[in-house]
Structures are given as structure tokens and as C-alpha cells.
PDB file of N, CA and C in Angstrom:
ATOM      1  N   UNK A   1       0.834  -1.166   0.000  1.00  0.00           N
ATOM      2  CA  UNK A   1       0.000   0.000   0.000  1.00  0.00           C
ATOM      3  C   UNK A   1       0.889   1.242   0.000  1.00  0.00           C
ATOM      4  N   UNK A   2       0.399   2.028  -0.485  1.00  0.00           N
ATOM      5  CA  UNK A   2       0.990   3.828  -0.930  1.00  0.00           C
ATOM      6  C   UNK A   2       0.168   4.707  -0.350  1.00  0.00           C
ATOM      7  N   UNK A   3       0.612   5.546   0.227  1.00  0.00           N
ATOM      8  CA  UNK A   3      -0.136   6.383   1.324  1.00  0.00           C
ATOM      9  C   UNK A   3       0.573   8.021   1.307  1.00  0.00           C
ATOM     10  N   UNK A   4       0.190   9.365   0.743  1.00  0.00           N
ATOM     11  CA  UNK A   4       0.987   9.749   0.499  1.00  0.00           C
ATOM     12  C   UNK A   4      -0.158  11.009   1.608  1.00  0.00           C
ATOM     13  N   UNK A   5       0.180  11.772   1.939  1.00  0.00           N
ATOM     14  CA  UNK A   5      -0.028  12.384   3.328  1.00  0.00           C
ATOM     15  C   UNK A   5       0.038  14.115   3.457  1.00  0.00           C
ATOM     16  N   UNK A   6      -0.310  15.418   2.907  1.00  0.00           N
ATOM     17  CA  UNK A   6      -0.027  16.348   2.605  1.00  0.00           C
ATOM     18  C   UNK A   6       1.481  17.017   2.800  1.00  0.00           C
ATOM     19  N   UNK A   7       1.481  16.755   1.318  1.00  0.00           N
ATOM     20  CA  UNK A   7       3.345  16.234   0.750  1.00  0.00           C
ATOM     21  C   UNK A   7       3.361  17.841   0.204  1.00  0.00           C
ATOM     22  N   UNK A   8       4.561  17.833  -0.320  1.00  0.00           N
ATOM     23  CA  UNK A   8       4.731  19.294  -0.502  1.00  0.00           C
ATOM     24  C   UNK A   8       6.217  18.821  -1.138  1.00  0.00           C
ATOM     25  N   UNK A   9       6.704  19.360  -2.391  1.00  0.00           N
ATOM     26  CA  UNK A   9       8.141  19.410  -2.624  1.00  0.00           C
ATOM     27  C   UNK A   9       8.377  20.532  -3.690  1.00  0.00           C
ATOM     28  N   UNK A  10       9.511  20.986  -3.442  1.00  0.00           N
ATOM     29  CA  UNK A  10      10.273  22.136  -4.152  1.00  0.00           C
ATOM     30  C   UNK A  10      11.337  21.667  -4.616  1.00  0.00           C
ATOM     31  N   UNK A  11      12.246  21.983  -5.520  1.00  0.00           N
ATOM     32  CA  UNK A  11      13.309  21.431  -6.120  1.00  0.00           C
ATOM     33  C   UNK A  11      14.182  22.804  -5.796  1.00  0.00           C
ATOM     34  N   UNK A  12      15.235  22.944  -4.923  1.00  0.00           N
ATOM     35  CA  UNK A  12      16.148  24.336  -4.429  1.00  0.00           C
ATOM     36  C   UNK A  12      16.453  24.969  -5.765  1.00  0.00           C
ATOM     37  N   UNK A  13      16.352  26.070  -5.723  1.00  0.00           N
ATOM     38  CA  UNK A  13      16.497  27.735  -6.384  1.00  0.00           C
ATOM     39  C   UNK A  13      15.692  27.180  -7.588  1.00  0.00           C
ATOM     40  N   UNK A  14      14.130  26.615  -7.461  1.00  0.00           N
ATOM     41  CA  UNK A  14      13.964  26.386  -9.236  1.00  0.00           C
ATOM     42  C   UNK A  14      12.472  26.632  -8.245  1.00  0.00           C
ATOM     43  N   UNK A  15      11.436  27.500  -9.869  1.00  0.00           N
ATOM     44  CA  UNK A  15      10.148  27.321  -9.382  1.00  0.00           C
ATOM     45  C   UNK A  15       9.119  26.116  -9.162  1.00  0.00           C
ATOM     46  N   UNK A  16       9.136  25.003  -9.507  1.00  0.00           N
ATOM     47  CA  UNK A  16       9.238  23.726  -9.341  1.00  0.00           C
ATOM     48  C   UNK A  16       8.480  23.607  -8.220  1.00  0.00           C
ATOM     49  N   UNK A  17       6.965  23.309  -8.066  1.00  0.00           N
ATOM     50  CA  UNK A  17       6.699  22.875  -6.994  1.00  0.00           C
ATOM     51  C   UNK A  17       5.630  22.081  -6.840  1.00  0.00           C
ATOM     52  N   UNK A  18       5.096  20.829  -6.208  1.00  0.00           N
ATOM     53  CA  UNK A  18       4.158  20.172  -6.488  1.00  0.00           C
ATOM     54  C   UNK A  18       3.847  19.890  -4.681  1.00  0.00           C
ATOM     55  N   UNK A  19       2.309  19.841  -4.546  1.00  0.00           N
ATOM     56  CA  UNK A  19       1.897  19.601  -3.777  1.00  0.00           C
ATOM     57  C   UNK A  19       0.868  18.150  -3.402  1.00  0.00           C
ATOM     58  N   UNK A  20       0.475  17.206  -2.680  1.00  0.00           N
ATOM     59  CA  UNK A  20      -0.361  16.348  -2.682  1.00  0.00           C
ATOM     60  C   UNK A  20      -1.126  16.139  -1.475  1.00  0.00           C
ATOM     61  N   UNK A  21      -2.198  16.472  -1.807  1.00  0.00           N
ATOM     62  CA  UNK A  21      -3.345  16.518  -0.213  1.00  0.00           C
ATOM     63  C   UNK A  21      -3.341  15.113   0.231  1.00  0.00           C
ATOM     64  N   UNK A  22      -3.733  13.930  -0.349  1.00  0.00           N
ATOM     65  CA  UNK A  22      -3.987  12.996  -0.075  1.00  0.00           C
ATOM     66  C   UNK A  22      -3.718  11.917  -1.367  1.00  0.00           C
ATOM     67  N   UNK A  23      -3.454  10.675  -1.532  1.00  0.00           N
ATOM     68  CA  UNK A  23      -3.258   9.628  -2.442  1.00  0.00           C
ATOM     69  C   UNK A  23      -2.963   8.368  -1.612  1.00  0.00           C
ATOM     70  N   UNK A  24      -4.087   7.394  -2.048  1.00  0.00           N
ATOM     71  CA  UNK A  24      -4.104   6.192  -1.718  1.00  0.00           C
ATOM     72  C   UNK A  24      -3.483   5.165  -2.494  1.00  0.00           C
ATOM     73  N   UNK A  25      -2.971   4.012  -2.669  1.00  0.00           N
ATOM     74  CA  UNK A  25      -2.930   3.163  -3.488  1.00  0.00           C
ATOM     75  C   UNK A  25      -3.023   1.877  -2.847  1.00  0.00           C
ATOM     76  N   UNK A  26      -4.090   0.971  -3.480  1.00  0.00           N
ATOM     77  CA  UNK A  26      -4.065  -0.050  -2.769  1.00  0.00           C
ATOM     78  C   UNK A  26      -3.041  -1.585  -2.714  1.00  0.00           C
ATOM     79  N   UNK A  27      -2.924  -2.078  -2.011  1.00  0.00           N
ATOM     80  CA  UNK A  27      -2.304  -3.194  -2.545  1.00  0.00           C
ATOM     81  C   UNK A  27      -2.619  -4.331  -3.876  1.00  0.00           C
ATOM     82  N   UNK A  28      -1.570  -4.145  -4.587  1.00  0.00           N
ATOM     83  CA  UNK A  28      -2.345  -5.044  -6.235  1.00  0.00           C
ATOM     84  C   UNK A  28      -3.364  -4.148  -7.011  1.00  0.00           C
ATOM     85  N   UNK A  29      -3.191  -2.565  -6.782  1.00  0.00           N
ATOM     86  CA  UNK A  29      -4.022  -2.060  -7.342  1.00  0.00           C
ATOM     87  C   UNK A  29      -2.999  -1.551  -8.529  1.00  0.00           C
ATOM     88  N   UNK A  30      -3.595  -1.116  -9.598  1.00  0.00           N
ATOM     89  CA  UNK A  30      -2.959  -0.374 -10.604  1.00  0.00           C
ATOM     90  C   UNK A  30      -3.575   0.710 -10.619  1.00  0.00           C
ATOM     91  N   UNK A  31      -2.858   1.719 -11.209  1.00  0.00           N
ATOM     92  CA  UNK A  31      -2.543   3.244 -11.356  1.00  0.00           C
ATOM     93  C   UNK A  31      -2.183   3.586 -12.565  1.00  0.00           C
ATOM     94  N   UNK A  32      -2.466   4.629 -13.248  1.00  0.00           N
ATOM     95  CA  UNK A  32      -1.587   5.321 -14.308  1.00  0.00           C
ATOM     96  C   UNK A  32      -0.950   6.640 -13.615  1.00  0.00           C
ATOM     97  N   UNK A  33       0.177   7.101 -13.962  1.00  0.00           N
ATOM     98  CA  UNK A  33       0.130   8.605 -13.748  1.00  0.00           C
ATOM     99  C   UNK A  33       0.575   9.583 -15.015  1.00  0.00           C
ATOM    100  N   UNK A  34      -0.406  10.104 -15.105  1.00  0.00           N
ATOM    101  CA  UNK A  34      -0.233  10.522 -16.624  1.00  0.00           C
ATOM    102  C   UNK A  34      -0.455  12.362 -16.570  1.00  0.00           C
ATOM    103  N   UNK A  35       0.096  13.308 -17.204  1.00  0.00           N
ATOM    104  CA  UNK A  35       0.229  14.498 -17.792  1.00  0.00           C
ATOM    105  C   UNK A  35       1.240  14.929 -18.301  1.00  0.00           C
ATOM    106  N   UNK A  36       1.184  16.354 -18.813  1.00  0.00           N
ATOM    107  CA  UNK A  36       1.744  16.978 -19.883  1.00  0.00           C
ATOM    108  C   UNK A  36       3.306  17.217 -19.115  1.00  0.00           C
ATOM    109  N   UNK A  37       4.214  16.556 -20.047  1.00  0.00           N
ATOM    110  CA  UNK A  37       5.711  17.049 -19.752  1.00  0.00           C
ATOM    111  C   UNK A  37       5.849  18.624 -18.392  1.00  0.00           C
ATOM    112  N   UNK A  38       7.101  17.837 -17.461  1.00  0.00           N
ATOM    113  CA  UNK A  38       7.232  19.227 -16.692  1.00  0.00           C
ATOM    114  C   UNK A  38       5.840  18.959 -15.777  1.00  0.00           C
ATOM    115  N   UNK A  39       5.164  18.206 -15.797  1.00  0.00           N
ATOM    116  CA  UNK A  39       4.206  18.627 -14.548  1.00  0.00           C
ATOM    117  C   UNK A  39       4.075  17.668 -13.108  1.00  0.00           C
ATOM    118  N   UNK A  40       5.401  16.425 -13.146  1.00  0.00           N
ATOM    119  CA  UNK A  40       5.729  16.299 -11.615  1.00  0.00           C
ATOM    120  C   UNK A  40       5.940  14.744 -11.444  1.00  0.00           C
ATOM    121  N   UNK A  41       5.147  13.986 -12.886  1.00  0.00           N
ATOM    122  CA  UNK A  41       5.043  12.760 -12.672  1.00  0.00           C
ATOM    123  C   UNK A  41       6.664  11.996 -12.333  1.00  0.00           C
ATOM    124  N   UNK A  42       7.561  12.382 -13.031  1.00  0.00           N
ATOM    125  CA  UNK A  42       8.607  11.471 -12.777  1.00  0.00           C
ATOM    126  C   UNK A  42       9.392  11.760 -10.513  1.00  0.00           C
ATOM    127  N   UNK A  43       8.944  13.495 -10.802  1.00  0.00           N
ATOM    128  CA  UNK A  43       9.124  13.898  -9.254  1.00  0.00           C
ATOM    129  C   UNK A  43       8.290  12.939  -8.524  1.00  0.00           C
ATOM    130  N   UNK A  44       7.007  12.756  -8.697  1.00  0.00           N
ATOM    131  CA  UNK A  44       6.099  12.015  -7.936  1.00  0.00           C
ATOM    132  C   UNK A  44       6.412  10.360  -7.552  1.00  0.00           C
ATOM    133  N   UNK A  45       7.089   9.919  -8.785  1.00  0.00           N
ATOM    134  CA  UNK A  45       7.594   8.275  -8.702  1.00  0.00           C
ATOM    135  C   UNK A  45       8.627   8.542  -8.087  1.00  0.00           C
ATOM    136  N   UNK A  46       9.520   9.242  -8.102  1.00  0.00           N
ATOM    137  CA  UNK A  46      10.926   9.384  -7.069  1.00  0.00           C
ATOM    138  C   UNK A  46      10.761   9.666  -5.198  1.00  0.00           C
ATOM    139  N   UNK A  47       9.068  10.436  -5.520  1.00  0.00           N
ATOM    140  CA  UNK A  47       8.892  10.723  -4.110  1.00  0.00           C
ATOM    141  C   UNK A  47       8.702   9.638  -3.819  1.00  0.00           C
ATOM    142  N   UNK A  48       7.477   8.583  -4.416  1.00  0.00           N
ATOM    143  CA  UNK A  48       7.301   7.452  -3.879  1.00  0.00           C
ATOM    144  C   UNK A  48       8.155   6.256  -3.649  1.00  0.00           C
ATOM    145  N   UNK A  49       8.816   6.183  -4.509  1.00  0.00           N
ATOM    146  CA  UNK A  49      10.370   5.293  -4.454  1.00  0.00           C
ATOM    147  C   UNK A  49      11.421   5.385  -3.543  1.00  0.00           C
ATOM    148  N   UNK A  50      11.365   6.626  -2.890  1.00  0.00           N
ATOM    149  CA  UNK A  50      12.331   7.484  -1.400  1.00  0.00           C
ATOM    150  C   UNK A  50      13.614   8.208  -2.318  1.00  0.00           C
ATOM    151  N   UNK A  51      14.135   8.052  -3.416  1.00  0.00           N
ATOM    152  CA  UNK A  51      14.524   8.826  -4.251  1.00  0.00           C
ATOM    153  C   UNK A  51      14.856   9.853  -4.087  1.00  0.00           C
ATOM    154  N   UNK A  52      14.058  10.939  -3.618  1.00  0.00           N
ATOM    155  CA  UNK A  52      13.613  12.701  -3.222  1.00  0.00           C
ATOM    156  C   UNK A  52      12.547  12.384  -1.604  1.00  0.00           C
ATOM    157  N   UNK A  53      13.110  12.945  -1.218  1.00  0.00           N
ATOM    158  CA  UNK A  53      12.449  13.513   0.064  1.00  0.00           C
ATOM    159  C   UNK A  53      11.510  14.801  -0.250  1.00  0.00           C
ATOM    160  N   UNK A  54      10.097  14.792   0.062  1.00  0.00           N
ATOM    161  CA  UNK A  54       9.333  15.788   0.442  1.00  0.00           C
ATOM    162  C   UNK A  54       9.805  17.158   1.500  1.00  0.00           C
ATOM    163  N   UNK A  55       9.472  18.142   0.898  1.00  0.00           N
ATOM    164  CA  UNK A  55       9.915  19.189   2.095  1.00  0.00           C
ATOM    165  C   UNK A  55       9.012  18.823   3.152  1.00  0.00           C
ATOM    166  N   UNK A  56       7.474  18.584   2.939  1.00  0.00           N
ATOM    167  CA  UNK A  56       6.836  18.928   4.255  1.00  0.00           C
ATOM    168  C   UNK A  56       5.697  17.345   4.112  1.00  0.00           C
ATOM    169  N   UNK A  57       5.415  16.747   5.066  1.00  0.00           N
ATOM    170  CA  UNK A  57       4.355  15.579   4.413  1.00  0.00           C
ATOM    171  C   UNK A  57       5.134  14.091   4.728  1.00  0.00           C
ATOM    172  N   UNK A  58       3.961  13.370   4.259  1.00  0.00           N
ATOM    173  CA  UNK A  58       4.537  12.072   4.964  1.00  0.00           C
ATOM    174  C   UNK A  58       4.304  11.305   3.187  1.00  0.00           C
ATOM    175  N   UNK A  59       5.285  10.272   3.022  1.00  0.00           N
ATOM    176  CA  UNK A  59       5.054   9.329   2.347  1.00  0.00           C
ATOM    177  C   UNK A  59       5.216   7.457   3.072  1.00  0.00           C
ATOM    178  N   UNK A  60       4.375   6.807   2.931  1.00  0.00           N
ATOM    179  CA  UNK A  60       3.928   5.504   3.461  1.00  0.00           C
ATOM    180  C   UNK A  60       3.806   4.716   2.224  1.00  0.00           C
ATOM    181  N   UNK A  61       5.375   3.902   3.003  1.00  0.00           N
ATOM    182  CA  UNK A  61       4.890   2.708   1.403  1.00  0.00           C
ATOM    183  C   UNK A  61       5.050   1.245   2.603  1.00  0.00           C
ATOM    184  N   UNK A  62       3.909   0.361   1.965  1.00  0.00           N
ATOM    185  CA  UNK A  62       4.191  -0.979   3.421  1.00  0.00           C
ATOM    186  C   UNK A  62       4.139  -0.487   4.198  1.00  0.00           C
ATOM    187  N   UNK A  63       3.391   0.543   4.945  1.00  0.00           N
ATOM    188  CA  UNK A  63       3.519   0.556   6.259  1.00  0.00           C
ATOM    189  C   UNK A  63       4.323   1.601   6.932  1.00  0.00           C
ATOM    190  N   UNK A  64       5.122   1.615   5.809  1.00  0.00           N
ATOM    191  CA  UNK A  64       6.807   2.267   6.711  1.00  0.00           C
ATOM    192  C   UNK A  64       6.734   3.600   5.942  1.00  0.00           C
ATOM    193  N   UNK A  65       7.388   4.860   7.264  1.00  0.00           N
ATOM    194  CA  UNK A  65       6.970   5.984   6.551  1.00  0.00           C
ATOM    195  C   UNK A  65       8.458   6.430   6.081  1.00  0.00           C
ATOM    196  N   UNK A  66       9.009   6.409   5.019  1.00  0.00           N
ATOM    197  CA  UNK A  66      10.226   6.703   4.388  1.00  0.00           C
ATOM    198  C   UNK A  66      11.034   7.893   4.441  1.00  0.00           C
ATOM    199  N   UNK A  67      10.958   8.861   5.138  1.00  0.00           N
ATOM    200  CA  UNK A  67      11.495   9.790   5.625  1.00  0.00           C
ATOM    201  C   UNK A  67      12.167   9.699   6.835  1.00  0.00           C
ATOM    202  N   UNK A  68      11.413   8.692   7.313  1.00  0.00           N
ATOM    203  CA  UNK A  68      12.160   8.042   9.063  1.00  0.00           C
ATOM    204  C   UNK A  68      12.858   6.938   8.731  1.00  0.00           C
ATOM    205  N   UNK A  69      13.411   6.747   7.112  1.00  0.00           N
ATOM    206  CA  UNK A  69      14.046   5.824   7.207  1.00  0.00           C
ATOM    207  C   UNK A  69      15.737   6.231   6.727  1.00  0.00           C
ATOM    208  N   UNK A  70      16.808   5.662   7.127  1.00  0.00           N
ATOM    209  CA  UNK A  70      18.129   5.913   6.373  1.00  0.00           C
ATOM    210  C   UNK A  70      17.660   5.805   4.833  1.00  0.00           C
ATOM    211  N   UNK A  71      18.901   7.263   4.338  1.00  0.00           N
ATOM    212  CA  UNK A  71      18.762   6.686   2.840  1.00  0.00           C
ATOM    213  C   UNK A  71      19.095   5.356   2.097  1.00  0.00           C
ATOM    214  N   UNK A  72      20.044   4.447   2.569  1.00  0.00           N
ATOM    215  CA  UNK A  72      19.588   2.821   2.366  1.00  0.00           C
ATOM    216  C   UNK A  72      18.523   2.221   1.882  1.00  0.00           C
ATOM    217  N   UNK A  73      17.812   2.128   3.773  1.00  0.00           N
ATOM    218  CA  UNK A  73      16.480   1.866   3.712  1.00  0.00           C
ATOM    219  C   UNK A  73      15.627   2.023   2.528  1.00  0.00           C
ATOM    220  N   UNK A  74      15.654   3.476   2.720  1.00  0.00           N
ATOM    221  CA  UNK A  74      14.621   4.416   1.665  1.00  0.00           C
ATOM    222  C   UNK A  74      14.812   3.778   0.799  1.00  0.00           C
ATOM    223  N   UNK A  75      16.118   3.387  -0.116  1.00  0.00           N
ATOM    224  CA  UNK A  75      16.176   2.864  -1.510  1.00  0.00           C
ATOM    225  C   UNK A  75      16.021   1.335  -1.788  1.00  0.00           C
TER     226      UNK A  75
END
């Protein structure tokens, strides 16, 4: 399960910014994530992957919230 928690990320000195109130994903569920170039999707799979850290917000993958984890872990 994917659990993404009012997330917030900026990319330093760039206007770049994407926000996420809430996103569920269930276990064995499928997803697309789809829009126009430049609008966050590959940021968004890196957030979820532990990749990039969120400035503000929680991401939950299994259970485990990936910001409380070493970057190791995370990856």
C-alpha cells in the first residue's frame, strides 16, 4: 500500500513545486500517472520510491513511513 499524506516538494532555487493533499494506493491495485511534460510525474515516482524527500508531508509505502528511514532503507 501507498499512502501519500499532505506532501509538498520544491526542487532548491527552481520554481518547481508540487503539492499532494492525499493519495491512496491499494495493494495489487494499478494506477496510471499521466500528464503533460514538466508537470511532476517522474518527481512524484521518485517521491514514492524514497529517491527525493518531500519538504513537508509524509510518504507511506508498506507501512513504513520513508522519511524516518536511512537513505539505504529508503532505496
Amino acid at each position: 500500500m501507498i499512502k501519500l499524506r499532505d506532501l509538498h516538494f520544491e526542487y532548491p532555487g527552481s520554481r518547481f513545486a508540487r503539492s499532494v493533499s492525499a493519495l491512496d494506493v491499494a495493494s495489487g491495485e494499478t494506477v496510471a500517472i499521466v500528464g503533460p511534460s514538466g508537470s511532476g510525474k517522474t518527481t512524484l515516482l521518485n517521491l514514492i520510491a524514497g529517491v527525493a524527500l518531500p519538504g513537508s508531508g509524509e510518504v507511506f509505502v508498506a507501512g513504513e513511513t520513508l522519511s524516518k528511514q536511512g537513505d539505504s532503507a529508503r532505496r
